[in-house]
C-alpha atoms as a PDB file:
ATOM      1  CA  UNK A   1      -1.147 -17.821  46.358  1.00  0.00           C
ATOM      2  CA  UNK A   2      -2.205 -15.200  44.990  1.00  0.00           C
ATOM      3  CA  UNK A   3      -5.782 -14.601  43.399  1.00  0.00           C
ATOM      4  CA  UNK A   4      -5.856 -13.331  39.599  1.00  0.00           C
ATOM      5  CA  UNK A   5      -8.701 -10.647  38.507  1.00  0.00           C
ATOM      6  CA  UNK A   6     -10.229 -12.765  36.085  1.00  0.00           C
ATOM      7  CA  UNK A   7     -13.093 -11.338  33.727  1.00  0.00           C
ATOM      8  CA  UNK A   8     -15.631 -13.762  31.767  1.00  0.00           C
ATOM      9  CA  UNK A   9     -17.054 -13.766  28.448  1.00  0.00           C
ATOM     10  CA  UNK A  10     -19.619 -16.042  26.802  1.00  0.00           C
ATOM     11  CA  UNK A  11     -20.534 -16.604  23.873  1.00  0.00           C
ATOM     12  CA  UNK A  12     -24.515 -17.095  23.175  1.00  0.00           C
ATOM     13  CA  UNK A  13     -23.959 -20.216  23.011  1.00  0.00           C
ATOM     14  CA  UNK A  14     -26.544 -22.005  25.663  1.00  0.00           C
ATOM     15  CA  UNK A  15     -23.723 -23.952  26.817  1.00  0.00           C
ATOM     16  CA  UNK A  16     -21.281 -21.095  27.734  1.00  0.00           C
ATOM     17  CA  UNK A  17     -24.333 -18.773  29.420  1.00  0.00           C
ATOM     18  CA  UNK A  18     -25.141 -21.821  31.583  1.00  0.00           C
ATOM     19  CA  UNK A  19     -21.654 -22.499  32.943  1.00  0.00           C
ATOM     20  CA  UNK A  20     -21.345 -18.096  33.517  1.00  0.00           C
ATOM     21  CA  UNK A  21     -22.556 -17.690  36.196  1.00  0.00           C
ATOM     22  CA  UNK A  22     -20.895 -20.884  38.283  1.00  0.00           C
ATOM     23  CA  UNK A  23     -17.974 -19.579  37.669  1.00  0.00           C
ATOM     24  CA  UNK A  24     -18.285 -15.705  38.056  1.00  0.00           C
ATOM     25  CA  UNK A  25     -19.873 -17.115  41.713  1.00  0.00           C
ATOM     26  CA  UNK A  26     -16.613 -19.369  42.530  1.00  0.00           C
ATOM     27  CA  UNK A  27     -13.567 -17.051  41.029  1.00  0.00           C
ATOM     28  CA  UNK A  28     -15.633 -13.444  41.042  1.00  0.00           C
ATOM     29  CA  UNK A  29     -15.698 -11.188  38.262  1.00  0.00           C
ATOM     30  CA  UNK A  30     -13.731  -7.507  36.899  1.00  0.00           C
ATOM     31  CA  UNK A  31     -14.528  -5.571  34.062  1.00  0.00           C
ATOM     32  CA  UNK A  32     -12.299  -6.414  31.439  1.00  0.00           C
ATOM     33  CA  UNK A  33     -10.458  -2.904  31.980  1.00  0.00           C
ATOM     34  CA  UNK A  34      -9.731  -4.439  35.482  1.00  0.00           C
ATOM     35  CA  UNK A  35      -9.165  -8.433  34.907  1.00  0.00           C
ATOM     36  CA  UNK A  36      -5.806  -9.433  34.632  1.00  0.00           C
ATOM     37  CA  UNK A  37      -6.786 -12.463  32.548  1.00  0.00           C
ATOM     38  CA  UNK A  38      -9.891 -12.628  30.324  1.00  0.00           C
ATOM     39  CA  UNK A  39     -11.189 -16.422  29.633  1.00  0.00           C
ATOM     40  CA  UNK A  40     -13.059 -16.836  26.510  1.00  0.00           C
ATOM     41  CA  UNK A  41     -16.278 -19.708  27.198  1.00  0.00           C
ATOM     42  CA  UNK A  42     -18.157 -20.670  23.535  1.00  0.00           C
ATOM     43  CA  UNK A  43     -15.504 -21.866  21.042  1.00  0.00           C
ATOM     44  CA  UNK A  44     -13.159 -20.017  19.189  1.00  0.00           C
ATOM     45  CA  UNK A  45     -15.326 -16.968  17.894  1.00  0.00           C
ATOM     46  CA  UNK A  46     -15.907 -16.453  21.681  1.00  0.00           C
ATOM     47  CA  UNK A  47     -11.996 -15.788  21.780  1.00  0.00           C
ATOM     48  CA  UNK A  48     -11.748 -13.710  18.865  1.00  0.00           C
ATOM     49  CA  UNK A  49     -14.645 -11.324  19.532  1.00  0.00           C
ATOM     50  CA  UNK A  50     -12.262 -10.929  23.305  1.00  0.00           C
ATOM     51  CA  UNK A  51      -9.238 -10.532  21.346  1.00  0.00           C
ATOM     52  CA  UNK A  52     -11.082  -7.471  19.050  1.00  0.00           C
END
């Protein structure tokens, strides 16, 4: 299998900056240039501030 380049955003939300870090630690991180898929954590203004 394999691996994607995934980047991570977060919202402000204390909920999304919590889980960040886990899972930039277990998949890795790219710039958003780089990632081949971009996951949105915080709700659906998380995903549209990506999308802009």
């Amino acid at each position: 299998m394999t691996s994607l380049r995934i980047a991570f955003y977060a919202s402000k939300r204390p909920e999304a900056q919590q889980v960040l870090p886990l899972l930039r630690e277990k998949y890795g991180h790219y710039s958003e240039e780089e990632a081949e898929v971009i996951v949105a954590l915080g709700g659906d203004g998380a995903m549209l501030d990506t999308l802009r």
